[in-house]
PDB file of N, CA and C in Angstrom:
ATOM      1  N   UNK A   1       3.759  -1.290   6.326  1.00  0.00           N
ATOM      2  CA  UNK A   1       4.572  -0.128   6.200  1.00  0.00           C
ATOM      3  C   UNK A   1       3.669   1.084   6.368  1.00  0.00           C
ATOM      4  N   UNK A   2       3.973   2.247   7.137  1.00  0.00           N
ATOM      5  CA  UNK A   2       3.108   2.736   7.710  1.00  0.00           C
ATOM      6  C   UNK A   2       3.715   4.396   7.202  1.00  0.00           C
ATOM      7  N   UNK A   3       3.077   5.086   6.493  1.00  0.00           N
ATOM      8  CA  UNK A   3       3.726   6.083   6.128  1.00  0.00           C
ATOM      9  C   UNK A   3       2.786   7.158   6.042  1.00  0.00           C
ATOM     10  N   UNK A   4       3.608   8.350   6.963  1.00  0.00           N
ATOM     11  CA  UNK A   4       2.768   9.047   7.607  1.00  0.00           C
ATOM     12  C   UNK A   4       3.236  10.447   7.142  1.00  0.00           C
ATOM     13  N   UNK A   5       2.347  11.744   7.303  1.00  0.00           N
ATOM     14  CA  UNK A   5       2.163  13.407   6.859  1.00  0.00           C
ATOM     15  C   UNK A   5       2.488  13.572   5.530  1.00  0.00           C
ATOM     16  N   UNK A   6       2.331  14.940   5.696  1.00  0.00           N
ATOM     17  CA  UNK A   6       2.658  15.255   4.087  1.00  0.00           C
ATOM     18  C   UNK A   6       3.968  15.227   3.389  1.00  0.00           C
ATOM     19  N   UNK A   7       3.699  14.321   2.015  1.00  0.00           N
ATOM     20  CA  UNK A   7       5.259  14.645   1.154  1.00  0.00           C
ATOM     21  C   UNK A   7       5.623  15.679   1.039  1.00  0.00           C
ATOM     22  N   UNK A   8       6.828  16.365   0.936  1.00  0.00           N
ATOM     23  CA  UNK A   8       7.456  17.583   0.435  1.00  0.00           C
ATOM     24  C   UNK A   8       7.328  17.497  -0.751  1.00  0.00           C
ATOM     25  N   UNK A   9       7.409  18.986  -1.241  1.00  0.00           N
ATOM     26  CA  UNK A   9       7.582  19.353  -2.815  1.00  0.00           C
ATOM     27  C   UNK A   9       8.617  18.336  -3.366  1.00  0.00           C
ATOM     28  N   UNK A  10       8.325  17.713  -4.277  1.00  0.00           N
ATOM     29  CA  UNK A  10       9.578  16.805  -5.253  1.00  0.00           C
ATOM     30  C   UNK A  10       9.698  15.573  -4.908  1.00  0.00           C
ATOM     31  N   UNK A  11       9.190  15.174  -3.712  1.00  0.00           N
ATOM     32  CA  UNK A  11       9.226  13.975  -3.154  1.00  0.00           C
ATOM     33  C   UNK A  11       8.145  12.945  -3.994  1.00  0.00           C
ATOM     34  N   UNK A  12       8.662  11.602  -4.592  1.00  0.00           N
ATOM     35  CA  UNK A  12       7.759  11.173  -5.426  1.00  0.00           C
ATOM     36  C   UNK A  12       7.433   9.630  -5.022  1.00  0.00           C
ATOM     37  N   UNK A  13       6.560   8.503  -5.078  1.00  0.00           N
ATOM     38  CA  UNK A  13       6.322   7.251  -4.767  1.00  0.00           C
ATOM     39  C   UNK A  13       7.890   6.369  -4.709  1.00  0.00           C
ATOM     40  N   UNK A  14       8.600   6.751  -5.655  1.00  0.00           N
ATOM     41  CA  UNK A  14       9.664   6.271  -5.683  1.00  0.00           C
ATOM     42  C   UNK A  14      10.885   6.300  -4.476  1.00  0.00           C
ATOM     43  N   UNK A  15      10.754   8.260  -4.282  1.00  0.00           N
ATOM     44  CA  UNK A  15      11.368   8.096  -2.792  1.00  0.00           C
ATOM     45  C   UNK A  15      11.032   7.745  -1.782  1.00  0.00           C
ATOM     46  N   UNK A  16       9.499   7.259  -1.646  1.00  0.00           N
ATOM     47  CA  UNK A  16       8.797   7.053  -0.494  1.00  0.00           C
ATOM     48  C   UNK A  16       9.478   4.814  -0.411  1.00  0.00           C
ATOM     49  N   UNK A  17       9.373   4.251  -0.932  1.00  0.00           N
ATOM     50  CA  UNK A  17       9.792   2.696  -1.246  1.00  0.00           C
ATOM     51  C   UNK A  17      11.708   2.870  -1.249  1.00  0.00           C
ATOM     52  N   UNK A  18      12.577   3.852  -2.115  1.00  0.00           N
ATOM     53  CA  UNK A  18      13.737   3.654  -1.697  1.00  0.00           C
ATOM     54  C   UNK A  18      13.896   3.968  -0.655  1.00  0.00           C
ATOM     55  N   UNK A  19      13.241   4.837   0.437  1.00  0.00           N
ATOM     56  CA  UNK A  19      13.643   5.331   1.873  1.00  0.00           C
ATOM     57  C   UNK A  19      13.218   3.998   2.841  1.00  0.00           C
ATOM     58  N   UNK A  20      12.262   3.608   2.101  1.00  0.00           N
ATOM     59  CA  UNK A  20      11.744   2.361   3.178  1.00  0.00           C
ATOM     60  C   UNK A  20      12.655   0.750   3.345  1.00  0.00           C
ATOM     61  N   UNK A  21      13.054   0.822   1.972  1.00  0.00           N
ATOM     62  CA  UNK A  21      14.173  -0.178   1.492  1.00  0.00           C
ATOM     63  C   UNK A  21      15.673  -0.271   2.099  1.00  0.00           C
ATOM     64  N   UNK A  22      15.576   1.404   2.311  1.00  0.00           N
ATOM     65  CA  UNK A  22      17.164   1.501   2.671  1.00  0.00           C
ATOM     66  C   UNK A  22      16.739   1.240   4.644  1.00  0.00           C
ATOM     67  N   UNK A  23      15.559   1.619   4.706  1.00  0.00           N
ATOM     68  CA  UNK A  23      15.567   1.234   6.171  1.00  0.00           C
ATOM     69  C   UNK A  23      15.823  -0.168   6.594  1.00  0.00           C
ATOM     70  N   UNK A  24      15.476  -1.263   5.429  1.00  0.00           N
ATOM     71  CA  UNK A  24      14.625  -2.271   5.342  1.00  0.00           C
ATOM     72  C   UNK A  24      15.800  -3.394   5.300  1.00  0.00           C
ATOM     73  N   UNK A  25      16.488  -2.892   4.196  1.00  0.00           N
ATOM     74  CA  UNK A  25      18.104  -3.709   3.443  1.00  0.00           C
ATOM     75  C   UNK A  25      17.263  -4.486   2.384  1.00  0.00           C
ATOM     76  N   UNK A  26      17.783  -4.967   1.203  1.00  0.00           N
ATOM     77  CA  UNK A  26      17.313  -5.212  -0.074  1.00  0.00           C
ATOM     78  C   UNK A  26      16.261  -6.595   0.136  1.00  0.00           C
ATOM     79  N   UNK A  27      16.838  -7.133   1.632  1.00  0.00           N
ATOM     80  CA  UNK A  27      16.247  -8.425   1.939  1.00  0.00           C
ATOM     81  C   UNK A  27      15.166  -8.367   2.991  1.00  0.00           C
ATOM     82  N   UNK A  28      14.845  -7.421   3.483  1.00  0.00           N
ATOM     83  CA  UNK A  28      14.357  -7.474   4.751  1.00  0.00           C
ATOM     84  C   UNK A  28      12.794  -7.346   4.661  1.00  0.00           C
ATOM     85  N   UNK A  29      12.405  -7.679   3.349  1.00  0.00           N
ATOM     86  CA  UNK A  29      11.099  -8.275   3.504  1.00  0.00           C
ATOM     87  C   UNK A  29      11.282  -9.367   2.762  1.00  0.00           C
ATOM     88  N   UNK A  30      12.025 -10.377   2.713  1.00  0.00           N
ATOM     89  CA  UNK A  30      12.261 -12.036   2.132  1.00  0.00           C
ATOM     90  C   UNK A  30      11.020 -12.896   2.692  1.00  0.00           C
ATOM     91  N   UNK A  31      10.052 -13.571   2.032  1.00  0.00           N
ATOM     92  CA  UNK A  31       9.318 -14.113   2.271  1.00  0.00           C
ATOM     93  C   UNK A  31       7.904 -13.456   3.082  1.00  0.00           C
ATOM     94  N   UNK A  32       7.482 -12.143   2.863  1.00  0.00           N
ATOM     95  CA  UNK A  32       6.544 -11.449   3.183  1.00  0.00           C
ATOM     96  C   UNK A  32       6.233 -10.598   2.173  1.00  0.00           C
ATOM     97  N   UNK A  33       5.105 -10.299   2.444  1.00  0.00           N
ATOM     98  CA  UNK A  33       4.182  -9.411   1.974  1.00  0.00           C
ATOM     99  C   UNK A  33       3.974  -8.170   2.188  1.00  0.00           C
ATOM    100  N   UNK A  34       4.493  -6.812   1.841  1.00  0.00           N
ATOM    101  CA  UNK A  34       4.432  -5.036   2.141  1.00  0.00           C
ATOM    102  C   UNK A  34       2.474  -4.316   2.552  1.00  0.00           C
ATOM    103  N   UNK A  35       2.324  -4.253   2.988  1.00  0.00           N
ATOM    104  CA  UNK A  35       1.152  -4.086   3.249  1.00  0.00           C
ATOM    105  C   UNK A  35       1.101  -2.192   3.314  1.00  0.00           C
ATOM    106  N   UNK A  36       0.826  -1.322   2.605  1.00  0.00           N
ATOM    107  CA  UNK A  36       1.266   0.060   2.803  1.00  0.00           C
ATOM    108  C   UNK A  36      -0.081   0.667   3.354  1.00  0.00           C
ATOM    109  N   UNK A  37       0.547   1.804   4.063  1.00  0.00           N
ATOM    110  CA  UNK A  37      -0.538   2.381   5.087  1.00  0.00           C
ATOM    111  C   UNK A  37      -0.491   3.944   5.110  1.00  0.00           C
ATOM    112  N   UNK A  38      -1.469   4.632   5.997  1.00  0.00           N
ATOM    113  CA  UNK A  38      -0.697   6.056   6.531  1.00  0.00           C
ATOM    114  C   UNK A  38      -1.125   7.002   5.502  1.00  0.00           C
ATOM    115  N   UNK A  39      -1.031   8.577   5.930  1.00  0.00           N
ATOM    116  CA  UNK A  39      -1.631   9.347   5.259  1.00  0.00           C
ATOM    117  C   UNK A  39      -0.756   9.993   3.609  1.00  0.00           C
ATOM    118  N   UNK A  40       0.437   9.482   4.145  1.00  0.00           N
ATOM    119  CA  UNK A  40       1.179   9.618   3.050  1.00  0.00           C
ATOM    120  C   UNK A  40       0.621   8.613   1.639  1.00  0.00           C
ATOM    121  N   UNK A  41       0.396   7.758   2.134  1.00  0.00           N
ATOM    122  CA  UNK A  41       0.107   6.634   0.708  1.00  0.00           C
ATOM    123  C   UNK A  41      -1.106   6.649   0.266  1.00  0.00           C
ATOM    124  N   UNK A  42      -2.271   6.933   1.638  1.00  0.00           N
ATOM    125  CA  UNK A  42      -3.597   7.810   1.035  1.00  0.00           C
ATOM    126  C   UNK A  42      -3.851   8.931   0.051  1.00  0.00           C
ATOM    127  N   UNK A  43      -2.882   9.556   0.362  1.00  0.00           N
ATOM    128  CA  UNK A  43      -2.801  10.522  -0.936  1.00  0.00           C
ATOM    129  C   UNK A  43      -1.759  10.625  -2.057  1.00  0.00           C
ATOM    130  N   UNK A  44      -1.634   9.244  -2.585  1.00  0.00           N
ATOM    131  CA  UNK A  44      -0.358   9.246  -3.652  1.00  0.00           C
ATOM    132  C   UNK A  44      -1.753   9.057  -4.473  1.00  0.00           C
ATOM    133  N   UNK A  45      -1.580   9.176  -5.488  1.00  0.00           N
ATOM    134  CA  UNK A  45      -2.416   8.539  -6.941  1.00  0.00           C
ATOM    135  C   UNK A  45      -2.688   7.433  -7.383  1.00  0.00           C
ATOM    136  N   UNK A  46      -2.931   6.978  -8.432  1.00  0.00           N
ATOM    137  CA  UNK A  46      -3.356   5.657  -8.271  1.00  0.00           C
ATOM    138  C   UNK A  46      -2.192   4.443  -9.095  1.00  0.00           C
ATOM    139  N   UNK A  47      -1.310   5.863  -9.798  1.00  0.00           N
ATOM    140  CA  UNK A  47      -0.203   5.549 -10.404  1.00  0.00           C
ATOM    141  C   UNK A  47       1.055   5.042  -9.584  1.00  0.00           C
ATOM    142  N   UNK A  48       0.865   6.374  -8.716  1.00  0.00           N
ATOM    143  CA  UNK A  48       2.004   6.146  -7.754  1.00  0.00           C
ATOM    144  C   UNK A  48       1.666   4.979  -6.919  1.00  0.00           C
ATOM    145  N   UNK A  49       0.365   4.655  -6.434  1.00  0.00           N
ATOM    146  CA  UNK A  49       0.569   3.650  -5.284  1.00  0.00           C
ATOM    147  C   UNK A  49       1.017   2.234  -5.958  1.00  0.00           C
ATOM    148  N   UNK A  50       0.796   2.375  -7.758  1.00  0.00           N
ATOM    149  CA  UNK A  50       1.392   0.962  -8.568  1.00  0.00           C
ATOM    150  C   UNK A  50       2.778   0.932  -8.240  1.00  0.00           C
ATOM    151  N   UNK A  51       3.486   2.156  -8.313  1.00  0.00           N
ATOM    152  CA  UNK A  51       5.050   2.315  -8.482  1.00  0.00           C
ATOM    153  C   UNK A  51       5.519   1.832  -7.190  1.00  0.00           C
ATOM    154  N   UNK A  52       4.773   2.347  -5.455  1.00  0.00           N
ATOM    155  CA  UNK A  52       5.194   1.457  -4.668  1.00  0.00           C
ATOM    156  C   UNK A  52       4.989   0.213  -4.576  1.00  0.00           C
ATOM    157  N   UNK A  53       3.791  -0.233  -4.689  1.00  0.00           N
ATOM    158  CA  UNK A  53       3.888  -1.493  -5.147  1.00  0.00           C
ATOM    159  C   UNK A  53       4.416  -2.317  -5.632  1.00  0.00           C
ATOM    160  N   UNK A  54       4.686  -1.898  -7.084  1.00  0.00           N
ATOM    161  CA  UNK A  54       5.295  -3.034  -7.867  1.00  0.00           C
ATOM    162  C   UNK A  54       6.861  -2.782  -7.900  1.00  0.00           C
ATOM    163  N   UNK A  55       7.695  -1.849  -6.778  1.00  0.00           N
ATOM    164  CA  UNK A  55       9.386  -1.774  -6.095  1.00  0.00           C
ATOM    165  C   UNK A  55       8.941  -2.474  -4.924  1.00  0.00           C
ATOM    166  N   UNK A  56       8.173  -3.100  -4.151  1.00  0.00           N
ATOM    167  CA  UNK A  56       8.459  -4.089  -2.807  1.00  0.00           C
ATOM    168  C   UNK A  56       9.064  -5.173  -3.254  1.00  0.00           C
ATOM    169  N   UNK A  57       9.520  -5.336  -4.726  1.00  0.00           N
ATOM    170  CA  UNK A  57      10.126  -6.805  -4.512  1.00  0.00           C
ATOM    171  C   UNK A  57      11.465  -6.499  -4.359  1.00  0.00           C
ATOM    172  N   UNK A  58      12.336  -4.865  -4.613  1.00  0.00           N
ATOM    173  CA  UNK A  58      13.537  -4.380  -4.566  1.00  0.00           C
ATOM    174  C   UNK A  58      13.541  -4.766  -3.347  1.00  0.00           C
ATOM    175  N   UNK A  59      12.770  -4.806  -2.374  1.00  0.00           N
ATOM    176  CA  UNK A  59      13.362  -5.054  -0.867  1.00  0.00           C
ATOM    177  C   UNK A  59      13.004  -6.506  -0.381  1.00  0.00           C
ATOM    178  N   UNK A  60      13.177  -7.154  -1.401  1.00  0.00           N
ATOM    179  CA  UNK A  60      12.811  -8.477  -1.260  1.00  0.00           C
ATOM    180  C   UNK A  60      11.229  -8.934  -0.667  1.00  0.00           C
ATOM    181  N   UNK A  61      10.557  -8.345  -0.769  1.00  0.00           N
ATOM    182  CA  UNK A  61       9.111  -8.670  -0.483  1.00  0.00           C
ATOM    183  C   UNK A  61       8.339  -9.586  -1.946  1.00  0.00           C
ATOM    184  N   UNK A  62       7.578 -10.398  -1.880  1.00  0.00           N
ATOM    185  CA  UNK A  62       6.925 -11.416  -2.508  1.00  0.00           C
ATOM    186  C   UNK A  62       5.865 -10.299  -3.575  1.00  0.00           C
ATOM    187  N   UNK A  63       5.108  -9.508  -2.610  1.00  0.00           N
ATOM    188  CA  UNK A  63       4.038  -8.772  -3.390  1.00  0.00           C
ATOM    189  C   UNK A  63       4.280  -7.260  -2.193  1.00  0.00           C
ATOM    190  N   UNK A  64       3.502  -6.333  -2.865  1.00  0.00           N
ATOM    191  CA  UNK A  64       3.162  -4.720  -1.807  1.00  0.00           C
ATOM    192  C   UNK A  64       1.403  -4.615  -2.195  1.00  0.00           C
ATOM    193  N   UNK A  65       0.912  -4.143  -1.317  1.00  0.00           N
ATOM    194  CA  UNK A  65      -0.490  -4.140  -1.805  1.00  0.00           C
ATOM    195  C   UNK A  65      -0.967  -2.775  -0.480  1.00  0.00           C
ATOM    196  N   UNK A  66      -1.928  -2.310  -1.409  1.00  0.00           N
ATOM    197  CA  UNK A  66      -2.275  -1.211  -0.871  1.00  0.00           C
ATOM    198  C   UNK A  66      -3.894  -0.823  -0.005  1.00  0.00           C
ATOM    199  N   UNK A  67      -4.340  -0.844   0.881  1.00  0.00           N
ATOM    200  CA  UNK A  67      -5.632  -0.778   1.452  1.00  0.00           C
ATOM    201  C   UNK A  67      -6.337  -0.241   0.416  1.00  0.00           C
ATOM    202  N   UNK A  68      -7.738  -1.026  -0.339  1.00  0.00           N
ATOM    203  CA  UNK A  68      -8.487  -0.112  -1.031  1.00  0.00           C
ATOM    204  C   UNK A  68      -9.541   1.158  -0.064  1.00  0.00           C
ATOM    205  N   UNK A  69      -9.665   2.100  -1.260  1.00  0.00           N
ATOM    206  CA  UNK A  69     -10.085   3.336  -0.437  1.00  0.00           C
ATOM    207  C   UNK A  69     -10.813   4.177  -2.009  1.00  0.00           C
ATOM    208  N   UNK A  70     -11.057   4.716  -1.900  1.00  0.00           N
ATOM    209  CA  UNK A  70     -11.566   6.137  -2.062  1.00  0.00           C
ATOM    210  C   UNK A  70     -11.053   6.151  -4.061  1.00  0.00           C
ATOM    211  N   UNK A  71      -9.862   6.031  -3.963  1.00  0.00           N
ATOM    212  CA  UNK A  71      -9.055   6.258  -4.887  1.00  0.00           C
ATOM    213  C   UNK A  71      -9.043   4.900  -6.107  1.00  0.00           C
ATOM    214  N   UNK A  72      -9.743   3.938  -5.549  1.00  0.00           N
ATOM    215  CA  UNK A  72      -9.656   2.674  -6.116  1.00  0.00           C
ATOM    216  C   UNK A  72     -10.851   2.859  -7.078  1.00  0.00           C
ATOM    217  N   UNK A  73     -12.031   3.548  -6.177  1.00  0.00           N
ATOM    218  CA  UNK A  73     -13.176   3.674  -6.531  1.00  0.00           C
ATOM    219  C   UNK A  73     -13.595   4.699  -7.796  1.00  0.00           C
ATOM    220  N   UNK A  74     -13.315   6.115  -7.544  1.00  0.00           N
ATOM    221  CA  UNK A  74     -12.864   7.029  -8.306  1.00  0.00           C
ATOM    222  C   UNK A  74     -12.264   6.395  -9.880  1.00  0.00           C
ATOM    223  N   UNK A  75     -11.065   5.727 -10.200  1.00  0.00           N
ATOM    224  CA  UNK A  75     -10.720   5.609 -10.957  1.00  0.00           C
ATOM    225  C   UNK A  75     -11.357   5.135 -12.214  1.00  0.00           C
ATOM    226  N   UNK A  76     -11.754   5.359 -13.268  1.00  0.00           N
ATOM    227  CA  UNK A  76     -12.718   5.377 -14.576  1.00  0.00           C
ATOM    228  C   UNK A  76     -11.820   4.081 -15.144  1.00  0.00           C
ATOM    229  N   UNK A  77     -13.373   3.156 -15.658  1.00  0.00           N
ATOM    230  CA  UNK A  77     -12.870   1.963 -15.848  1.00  0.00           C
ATOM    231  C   UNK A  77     -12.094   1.450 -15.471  1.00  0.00           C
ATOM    232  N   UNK A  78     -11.404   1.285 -14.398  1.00  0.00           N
ATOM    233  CA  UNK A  78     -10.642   0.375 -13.712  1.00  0.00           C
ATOM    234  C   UNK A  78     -11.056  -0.723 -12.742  1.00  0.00           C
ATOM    235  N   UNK A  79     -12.572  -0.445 -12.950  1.00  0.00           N
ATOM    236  CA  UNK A  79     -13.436  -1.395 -11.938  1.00  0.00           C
ATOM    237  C   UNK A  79     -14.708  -1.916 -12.519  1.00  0.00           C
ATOM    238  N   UNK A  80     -14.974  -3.408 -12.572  1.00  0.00           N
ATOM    239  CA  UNK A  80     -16.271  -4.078 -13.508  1.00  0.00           C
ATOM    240  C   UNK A  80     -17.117  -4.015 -12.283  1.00  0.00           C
ATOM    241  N   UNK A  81     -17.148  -3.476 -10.783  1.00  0.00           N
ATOM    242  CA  UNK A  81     -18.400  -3.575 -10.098  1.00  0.00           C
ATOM    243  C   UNK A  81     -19.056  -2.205  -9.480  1.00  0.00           C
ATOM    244  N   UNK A  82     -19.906  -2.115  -9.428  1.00  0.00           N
ATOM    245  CA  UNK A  82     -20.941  -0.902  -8.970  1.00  0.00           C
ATOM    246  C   UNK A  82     -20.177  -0.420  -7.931  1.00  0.00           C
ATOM    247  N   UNK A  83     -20.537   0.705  -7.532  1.00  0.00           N
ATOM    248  CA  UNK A  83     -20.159   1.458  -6.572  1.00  0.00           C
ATOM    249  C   UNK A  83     -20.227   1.120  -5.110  1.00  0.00           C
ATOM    250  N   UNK A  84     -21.707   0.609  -4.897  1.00  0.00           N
ATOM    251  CA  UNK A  84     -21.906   0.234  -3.874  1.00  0.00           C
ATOM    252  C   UNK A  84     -21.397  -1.563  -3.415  1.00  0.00           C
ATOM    253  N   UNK A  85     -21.226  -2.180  -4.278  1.00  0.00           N
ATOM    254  CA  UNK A  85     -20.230  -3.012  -4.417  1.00  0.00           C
ATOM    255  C   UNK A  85     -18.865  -3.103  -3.622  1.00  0.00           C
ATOM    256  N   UNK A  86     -18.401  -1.884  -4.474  1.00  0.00           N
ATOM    257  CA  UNK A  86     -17.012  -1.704  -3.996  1.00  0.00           C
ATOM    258  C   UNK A  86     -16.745  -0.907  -3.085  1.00  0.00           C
ATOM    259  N   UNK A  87     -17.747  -0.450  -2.183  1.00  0.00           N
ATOM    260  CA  UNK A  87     -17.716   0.315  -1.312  1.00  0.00           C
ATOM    261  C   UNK A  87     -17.724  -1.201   0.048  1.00  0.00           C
ATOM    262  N   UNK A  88     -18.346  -1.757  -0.465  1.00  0.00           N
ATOM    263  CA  UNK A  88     -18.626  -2.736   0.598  1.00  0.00           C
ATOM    264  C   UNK A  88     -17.522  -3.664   0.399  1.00  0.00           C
ATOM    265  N   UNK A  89     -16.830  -4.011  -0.537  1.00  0.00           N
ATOM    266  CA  UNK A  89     -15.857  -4.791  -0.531  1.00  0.00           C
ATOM    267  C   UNK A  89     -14.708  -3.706   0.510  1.00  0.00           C
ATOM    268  N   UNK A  90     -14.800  -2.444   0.520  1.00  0.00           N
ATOM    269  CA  UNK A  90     -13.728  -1.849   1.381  1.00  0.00           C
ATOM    270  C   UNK A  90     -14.037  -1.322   2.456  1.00  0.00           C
ATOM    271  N   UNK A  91     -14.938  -1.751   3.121  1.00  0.00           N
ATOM    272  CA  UNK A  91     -15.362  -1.422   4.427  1.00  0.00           C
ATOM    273  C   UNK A  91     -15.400  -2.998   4.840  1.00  0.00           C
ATOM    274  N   UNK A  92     -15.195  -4.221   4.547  1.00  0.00           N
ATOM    275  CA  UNK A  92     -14.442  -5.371   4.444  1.00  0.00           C
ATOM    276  C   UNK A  92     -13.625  -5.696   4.827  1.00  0.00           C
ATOM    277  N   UNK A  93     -12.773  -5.267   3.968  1.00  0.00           N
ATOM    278  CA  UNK A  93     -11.065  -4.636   3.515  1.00  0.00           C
ATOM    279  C   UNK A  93     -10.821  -4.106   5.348  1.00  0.00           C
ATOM    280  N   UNK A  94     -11.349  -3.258   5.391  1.00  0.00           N
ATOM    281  CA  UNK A  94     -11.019  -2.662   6.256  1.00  0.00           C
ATOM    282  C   UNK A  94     -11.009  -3.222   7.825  1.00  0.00           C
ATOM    283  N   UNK A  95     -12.315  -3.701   7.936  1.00  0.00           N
ATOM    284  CA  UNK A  95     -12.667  -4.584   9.235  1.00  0.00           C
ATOM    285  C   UNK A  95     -11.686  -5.640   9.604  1.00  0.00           C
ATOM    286  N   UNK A  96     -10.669  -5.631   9.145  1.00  0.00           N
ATOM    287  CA  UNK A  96     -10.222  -7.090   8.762  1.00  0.00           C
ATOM    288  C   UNK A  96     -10.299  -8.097   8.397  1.00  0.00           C
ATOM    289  N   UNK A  97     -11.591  -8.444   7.579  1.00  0.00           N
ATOM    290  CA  UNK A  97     -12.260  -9.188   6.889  1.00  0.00           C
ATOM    291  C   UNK A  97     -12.434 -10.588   7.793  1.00  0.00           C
ATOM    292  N   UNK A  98     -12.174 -11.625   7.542  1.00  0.00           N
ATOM    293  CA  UNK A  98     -12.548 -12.702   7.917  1.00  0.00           C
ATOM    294  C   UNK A  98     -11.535 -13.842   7.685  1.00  0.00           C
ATOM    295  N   UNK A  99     -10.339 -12.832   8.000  1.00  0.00           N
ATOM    296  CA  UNK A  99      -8.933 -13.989   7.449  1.00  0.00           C
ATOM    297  C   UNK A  99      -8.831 -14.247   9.044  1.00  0.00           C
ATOM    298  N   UNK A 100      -8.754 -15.326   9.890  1.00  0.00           N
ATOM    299  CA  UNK A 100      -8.205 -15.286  10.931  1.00  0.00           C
ATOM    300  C   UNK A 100      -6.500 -15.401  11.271  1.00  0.00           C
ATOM    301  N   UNK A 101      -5.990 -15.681   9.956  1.00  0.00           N
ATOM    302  CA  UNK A 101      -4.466 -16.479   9.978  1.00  0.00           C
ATOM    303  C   UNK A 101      -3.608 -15.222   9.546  1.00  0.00           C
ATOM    304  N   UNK A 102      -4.251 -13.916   9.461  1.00  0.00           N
ATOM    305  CA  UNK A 102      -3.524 -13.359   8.708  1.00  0.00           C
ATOM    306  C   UNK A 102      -2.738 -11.973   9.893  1.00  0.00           C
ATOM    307  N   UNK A 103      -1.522 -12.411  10.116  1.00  0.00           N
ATOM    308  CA  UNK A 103      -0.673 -11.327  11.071  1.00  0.00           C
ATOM    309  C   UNK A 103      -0.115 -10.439  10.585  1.00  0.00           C
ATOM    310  N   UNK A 104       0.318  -9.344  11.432  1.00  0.00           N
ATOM    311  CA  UNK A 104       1.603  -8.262  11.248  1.00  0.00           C
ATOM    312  C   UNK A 104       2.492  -8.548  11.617  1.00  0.00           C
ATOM    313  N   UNK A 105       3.228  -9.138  11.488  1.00  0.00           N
ATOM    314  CA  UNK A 105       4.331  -9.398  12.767  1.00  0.00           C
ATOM    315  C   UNK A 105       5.268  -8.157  13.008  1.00  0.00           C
ATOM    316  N   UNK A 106       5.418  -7.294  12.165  1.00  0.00           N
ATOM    317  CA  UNK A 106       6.115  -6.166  12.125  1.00  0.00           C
ATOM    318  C   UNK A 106       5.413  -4.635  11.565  1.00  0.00           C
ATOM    319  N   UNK A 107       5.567  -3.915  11.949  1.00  0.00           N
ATOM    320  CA  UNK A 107       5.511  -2.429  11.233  1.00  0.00           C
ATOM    321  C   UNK A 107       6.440  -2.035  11.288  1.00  0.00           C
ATOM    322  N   UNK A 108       6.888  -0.884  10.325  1.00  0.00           N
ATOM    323  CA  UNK A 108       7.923  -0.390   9.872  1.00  0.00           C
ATOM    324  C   UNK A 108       7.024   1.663   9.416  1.00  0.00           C
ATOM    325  N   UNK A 109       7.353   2.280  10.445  1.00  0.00           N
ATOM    326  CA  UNK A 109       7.190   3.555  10.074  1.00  0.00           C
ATOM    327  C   UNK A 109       7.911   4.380   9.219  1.00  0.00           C
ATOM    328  N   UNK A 110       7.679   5.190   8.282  1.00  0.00           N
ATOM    329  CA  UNK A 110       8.512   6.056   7.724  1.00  0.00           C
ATOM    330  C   UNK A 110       8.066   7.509   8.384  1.00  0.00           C
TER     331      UNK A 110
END
């Protein structure tokens, strides 16, 4: 899910997952996984990116999970490994790691 520019004033994680849902229909991620993207979800918080997250199952998705970044790192005690650690686990992350089995079969822009 690929969600892109800046939110408007008032616009909150919540409307960003019901807009995607209603694109989506309650089922239309049944047996997949939400993968969220885009500059919009880069700059939600670390709260908000839980709140999209943990509404992908409203649209029938299994799990939502969010690219680690910047924001993962930052967060105080929320992480048992060093910096440089987790810097390297997300430049990883990022490369596409070393899953060969693992597809998109779809994107979905907001």
């Amino acid at each position: 899910m690929r969600v892109e520019g800046k939110l408007a004033r008032g616009v909150s994680a919540k409307d960003i997952i019901l807009a995607l849902i209603a694109r989506l229909g309650i089922g239309g991620g049944t047996g997949h996984v939400f993968e969220y993207t885009g500059s919009a979800i880069r700059a939600l918080s670390m709260e908000e990116r839980m709140t999209v997250c943990n509404m992908s199952i409203e649209g029938g998705a299994r799990a939502g999970m969010i690219a680690p970044d910047e924001c993962d790192v930052r967060v105080p005690g929320r992480t048992r490994v060093s910096r440089p650690k987790a810097e390297r686990g997300i430049a990883l992350w990022h490369s596409g790691g070393n899953c060969p089995r693992m597809t998109a079969p779809r994107t979905t822009r907001l």
